[in-house]
Protein backbone atom coordinates (compact mmCIF):
# COMPACT_ATOMS: atom_id res chain seq x y z
CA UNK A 1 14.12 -8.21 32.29
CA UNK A 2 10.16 -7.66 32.24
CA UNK A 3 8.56 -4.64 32.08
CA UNK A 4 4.80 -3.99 31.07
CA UNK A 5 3.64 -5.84 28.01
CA UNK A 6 1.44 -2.54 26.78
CA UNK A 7 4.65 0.16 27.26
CA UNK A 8 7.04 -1.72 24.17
CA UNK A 9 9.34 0.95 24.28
CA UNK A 10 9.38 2.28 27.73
CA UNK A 11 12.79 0.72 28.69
CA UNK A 12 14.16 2.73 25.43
CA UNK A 13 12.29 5.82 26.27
CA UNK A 14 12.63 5.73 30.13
CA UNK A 15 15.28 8.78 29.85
CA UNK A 16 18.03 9.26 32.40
CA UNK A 17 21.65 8.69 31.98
CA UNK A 18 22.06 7.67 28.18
CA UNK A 19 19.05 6.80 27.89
CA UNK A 20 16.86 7.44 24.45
CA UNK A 21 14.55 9.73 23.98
CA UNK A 22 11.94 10.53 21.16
CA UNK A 23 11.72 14.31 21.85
CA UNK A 24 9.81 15.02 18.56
CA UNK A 25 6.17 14.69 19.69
CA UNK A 26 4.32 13.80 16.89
CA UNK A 27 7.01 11.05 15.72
CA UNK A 28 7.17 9.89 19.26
CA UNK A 29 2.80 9.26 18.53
CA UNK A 30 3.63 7.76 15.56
CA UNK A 31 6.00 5.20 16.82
CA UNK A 32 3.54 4.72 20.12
CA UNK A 33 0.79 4.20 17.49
CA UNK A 34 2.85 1.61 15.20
CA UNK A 35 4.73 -0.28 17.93
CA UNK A 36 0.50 -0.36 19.43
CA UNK A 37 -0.29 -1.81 16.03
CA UNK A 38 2.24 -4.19 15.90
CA UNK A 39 2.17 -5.66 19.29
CA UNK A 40 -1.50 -6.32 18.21
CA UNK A 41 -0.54 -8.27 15.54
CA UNK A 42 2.17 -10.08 17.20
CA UNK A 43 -0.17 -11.47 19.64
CA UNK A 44 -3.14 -12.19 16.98
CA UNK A 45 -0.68 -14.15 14.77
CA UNK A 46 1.38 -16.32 17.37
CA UNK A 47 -2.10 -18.12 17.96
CA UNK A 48 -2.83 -21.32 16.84
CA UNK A 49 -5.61 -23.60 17.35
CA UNK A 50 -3.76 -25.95 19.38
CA UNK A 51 -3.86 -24.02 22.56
CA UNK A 52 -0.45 -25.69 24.47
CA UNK A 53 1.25 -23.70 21.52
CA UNK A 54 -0.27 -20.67 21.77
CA UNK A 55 0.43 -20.50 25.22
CA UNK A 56 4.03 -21.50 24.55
CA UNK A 57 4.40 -19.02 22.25
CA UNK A 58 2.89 -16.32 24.30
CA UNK A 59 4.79 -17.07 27.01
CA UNK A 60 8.08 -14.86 25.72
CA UNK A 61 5.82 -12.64 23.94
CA UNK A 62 3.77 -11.93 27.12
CA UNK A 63 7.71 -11.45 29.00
CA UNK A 64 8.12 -7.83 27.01
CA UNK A 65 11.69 -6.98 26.02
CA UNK A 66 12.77 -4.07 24.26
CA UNK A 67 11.28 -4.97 20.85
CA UNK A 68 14.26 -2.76 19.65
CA UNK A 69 13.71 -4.49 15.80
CA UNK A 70 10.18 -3.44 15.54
CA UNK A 71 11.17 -0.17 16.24
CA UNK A 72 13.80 0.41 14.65
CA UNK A 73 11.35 -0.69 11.31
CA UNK A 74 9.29 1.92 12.54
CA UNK A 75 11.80 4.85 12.83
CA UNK A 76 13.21 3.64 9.18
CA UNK A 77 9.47 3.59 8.07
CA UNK A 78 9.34 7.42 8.87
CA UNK A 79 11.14 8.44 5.60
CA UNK A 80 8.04 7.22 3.86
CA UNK A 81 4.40 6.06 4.78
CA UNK A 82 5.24 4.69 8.42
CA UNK A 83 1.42 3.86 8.77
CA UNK A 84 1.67 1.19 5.90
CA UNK A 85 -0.07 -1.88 6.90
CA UNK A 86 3.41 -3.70 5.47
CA UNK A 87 5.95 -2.00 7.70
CA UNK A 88 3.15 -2.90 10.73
CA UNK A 89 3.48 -6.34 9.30
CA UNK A 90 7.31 -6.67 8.63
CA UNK A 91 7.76 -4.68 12.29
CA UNK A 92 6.10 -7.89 13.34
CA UNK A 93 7.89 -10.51 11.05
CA UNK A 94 11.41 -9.52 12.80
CA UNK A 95 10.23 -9.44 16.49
CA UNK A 96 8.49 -13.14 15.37
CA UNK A 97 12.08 -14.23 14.21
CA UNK A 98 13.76 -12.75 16.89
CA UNK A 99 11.46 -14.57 19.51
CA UNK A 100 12.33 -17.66 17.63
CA UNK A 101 15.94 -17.86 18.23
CA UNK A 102 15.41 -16.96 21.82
CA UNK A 103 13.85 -20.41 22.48
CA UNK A 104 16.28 -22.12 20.30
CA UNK A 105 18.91 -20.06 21.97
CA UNK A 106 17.64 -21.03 25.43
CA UNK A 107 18.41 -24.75 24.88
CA UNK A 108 21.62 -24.14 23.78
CA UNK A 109 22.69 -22.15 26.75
CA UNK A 110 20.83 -24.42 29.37
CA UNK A 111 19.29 -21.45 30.12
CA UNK A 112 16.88 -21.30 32.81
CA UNK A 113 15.64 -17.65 33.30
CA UNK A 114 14.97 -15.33 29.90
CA UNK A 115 13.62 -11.39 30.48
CA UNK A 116 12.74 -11.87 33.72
CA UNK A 117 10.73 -15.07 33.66
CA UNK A 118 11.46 -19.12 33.73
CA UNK A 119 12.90 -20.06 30.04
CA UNK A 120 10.40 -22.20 28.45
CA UNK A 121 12.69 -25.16 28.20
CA UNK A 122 13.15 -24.66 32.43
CA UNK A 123 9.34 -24.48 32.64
CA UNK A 124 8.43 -27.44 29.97
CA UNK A 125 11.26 -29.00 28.62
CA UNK A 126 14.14 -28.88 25.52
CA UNK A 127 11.42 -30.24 23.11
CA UNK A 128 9.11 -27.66 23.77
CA UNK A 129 11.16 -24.74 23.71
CA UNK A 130 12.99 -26.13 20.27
CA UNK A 131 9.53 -26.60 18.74
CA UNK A 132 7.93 -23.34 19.89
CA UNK A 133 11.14 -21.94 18.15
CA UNK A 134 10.10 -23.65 14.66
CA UNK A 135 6.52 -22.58 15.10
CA UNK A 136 7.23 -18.61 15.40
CA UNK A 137 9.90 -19.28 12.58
CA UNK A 138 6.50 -20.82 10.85
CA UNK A 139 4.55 -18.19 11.88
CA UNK A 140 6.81 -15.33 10.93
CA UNK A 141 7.25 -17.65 7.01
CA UNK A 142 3.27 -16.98 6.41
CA UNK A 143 3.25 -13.27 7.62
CA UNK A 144 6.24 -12.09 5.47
CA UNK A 145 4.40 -14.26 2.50
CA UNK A 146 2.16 -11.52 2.50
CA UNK A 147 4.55 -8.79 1.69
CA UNK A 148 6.06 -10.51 -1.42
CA UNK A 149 8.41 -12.60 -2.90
CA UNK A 150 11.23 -9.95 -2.78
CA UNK A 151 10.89 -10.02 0.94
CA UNK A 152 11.21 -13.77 1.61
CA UNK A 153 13.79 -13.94 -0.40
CA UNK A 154 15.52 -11.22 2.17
CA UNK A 155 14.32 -13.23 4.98
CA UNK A 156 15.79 -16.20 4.11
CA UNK A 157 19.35 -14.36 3.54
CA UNK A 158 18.71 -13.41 7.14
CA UNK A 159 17.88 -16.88 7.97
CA UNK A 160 20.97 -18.14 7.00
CA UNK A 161 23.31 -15.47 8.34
CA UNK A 162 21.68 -16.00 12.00
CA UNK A 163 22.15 -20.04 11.21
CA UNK A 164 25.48 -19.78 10.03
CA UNK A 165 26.64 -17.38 12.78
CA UNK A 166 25.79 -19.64 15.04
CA UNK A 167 27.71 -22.98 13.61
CA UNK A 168 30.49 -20.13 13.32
CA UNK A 169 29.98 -19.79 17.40
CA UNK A 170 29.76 -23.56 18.19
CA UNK A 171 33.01 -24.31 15.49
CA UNK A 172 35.20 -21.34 17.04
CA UNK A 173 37.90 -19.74 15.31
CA UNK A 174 40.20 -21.78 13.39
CA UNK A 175 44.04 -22.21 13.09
CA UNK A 176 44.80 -18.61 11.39
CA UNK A 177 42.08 -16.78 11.36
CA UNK A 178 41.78 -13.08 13.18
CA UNK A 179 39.89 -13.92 16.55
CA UNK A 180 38.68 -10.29 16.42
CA UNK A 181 37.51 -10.89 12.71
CA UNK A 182 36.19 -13.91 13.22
CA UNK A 183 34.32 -12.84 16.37
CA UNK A 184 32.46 -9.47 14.72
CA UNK A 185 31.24 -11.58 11.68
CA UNK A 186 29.52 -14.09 14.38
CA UNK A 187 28.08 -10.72 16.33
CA UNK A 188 27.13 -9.41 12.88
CA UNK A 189 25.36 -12.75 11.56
CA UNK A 190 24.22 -13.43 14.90
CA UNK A 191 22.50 -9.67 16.24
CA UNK A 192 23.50 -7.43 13.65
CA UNK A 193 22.04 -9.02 10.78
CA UNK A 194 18.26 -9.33 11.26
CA UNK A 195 18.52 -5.77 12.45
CA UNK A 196 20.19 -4.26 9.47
CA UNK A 197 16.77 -6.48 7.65
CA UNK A 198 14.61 -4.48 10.05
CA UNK A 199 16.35 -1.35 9.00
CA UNK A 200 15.49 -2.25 5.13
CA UNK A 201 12.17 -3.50 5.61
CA UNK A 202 10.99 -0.16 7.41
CA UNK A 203 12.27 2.05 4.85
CA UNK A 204 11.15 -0.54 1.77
CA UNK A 205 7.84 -0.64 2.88
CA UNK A 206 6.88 2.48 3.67
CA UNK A 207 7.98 3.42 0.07
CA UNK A 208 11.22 5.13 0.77
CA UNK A 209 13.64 5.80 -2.34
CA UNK A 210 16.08 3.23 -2.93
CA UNK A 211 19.45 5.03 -1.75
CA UNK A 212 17.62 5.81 1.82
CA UNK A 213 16.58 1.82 1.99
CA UNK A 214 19.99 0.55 1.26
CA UNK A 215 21.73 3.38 4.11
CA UNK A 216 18.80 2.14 6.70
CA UNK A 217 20.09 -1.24 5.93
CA UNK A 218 23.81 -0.48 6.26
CA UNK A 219 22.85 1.82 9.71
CA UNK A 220 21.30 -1.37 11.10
CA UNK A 221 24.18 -3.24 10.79
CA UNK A 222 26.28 -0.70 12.21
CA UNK A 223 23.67 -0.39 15.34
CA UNK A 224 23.07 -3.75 15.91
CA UNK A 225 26.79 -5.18 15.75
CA UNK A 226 27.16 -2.02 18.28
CA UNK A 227 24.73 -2.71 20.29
CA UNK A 228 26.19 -6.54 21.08
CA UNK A 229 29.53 -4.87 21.76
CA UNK A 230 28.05 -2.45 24.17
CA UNK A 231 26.25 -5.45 25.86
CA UNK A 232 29.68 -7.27 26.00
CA UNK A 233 31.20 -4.33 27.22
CA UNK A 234 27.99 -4.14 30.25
CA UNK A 235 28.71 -7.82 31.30
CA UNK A 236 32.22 -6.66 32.54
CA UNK A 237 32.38 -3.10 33.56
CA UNK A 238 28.79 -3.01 35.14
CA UNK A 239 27.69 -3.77 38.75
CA UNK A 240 24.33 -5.21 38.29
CA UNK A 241 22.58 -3.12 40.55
CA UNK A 242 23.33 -0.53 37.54
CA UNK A 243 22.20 -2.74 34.34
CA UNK A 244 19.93 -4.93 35.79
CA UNK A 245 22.20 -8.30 34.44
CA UNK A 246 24.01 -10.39 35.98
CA UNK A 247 27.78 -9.56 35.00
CA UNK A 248 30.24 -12.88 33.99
CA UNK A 249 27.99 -14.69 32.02
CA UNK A 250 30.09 -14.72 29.30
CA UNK A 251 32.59 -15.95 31.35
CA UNK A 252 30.72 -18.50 33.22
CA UNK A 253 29.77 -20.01 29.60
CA UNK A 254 33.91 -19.55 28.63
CA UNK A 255 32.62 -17.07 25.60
CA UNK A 256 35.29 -14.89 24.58
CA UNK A 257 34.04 -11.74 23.71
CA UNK A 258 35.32 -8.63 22.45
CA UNK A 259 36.77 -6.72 25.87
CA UNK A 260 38.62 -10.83 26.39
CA UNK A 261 39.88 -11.01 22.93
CA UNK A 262 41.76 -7.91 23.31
CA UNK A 263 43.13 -8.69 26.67
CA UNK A 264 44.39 -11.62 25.52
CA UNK A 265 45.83 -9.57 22.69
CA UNK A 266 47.76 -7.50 24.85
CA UNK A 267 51.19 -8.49 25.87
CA UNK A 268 51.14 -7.39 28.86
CA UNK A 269 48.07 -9.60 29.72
CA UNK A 270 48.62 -11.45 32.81
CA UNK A 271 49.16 -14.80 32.92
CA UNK A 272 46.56 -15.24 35.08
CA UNK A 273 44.19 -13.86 33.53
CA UNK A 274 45.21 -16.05 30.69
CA UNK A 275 44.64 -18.59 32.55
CA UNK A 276 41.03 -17.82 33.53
CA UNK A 277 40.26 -17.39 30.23
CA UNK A 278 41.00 -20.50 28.91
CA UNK A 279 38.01 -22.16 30.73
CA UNK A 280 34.29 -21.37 31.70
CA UNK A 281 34.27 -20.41 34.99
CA UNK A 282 31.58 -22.19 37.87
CA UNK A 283 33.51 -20.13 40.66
CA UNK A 284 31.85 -16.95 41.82
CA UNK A 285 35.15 -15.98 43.32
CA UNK A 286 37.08 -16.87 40.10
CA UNK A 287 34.68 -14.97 38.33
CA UNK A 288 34.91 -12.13 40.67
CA UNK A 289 38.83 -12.08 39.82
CA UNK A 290 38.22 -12.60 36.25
CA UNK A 291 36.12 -9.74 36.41
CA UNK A 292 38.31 -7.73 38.15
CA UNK A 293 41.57 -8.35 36.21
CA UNK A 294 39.84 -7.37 32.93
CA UNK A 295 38.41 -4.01 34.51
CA UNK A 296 42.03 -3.62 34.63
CA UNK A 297 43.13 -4.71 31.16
CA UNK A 298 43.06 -2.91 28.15
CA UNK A 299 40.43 -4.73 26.49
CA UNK A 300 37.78 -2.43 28.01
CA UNK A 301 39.28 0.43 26.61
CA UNK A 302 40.08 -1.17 23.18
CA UNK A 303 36.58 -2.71 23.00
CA UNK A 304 35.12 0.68 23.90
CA UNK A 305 37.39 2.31 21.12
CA UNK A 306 35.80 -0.28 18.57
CA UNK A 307 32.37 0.65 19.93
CA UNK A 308 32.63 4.47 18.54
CA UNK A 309 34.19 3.20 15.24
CA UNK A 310 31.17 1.48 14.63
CA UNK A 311 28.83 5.17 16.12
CA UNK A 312 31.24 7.30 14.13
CA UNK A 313 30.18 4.69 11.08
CA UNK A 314 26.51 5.19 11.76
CA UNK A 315 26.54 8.93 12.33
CA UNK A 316 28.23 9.45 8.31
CA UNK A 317 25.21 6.83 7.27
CA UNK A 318 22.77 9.19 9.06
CA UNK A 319 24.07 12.04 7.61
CA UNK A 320 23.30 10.86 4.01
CA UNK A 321 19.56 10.33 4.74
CA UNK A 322 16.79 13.09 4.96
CA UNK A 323 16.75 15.85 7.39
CA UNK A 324 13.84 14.34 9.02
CA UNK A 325 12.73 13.91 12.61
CA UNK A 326 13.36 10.24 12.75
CA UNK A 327 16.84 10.86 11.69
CA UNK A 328 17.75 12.81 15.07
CA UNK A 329 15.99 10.15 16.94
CA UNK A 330 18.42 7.32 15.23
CA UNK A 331 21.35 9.47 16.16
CA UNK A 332 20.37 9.50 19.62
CA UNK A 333 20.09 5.48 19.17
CA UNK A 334 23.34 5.66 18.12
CA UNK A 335 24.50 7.94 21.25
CA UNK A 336 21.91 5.40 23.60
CA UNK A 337 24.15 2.76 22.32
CA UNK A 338 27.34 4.22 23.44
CA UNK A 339 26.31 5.57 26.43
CA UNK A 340 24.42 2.73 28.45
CA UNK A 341 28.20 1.50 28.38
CA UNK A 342 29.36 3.71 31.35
């Protein structure tokens, strides 16, 4: 979805039903001033003097998004310096990464549109997108260099939890294992992780005691893994002239997500619906029914039972940290979370 490149936050901060709001105003011009600062730097360091890949790189960069990482750096920055030049830079390190498994992501899918505009491996080709990928994972290498060995080191355990959650993905569950178990880790290695290293960086670098970095940490864990249920939740229950997306893609690309899981948990589940689970769906009228049958289920409810375990989680976190005005305005992330749901 694409919305103005010099607004970051504005999809956040639009307001309205669940939406989330900064309502501080002096924190809400510090975050407009760091995510300013940051989307700067983001564009100064994807450059490169081969032009084709700076305009590759650009080209998601230049398609907006929520750049929920960077600010969620910048909100855990605010129980320290939040001006530091080293949360500007990690704020930019994690939306780099980030970018950087959207192209590789992109090929994997076949995807052909991403935020609104033509994938780049739909507008060049595979090779492109894959090695636009490995140059913003370059990219984002030499910027966190600056910042110390400490925080490579913490980059590359994020590395390999966003690697290894995706092998998880393409193996699937094995013979045994908890599909529910087995499917949070992959949401947690995959999404939850590099925002739970936002969460630490943000706090680290603005100087924050140690206790309040390792609960920013554990919060973006809790937010991030919550925020990929909530999205699972949106790409079932929600007509897309309300969210924007198209719903079904999971099922269209047979992904068994949480709501699914616990349908097919159910004993009651209909055979059926079994049935239409066991298969990526082309159909729009099979998906249609899919969609319907699981509006129906009890996986919705189950899934958005789950959803608050992981709020409810996030709210005793936030209650450990600082009374500070950034705290309210995570708690509200957490309720933003929740609510874009319904």
């Amino acid at each position: 979805m694409s919305r103005p490149a010099d607004d970051p936050i504005s999809e956040l901060t639009a307001g309205g039903s669940g939406g989330f709001q900064i309502t501080d105003a002096a924190l809400a011009d510090s975050v407009k001033q760091g995510m300013a600062r940051v989307e700067q730097l983001l564009h100064h360091e994807v450059r490169s003097d081969l032009d084709f890949a700076t305009r590759t790189s650009l080209h998601l960069v230049d398609a907006g998004g929520k750049r929920f990482r960077p600010l969620f750096v910048l909100l855990a920055a605010q129980f320290g310096d939040p001006a530091a030049d080293e949360v500007i830079k990690s704020g930019a390190v994690v939306e780099m990464i980030h970018l950087a498994t959207l192209y590789h992501d992109d090929v994997m899918d076949e995807a052909t549109m991403r935020r609104g505009a033509t994938s780049a491996n739909a507008r060049w080709d595979n090779s492109v997108a894959i090695l636009t990928g490995d140059f913003l994972f370059a990219k984002g290498s030499q910027l966190i260099a600056d910042l110390g060995a400490e925080a490579v080191r913490r980059m590359a355990i994020t590395f390999e939890a966003l690697v290894t959650g995706q092998m998880r993905e393409t193996e699937g569950v094995r013979d045994g294992e908890d599909a529910v178990d087995f499917y949070l880790k992959v949401i947690y290695e995959k999404t939850g992780s590099l925002i739970a290293t936002a969460g630490r960086f943000g706090a680290w670098f603005s100087g924050a005691d140690e206790a309040t970095v390792e609960s920013l940490e554990r919060i973006g864990k809790l937010i991030g893994t919550g925020f990929q249920i909530s999205d699972d939740i949106i790409d079932i229950a929600s007509p897309s002239k309300e969210s924007g997306k198209t719903p079904g893609t999971d099922l269209r690309e047979g992904v068994k997500t949480l709501p699914m899981l616990y349908a097919l948990a159910d004993e009651n589940c209909s055979p059926r619906l079994r049935d239409l689970l066991s298969r990526p769906l082309s159909s729009d009228a099979e998906v249609a029914e899919a969609l319907e049958l699981l509006r129906g289920s009890s996986g919705l409810e189950r899934t958005r039972g789950t959803l608050q375990e992981f709020a409810d989680d996030a709210r005793k976190e936030l209650a450990s940290l600082p009374d500070v005005p950034a705290r309210e305005a995570l708690s509200s992330l957490v309720d933003y979370v929740v609510a874009r749901t319904w």
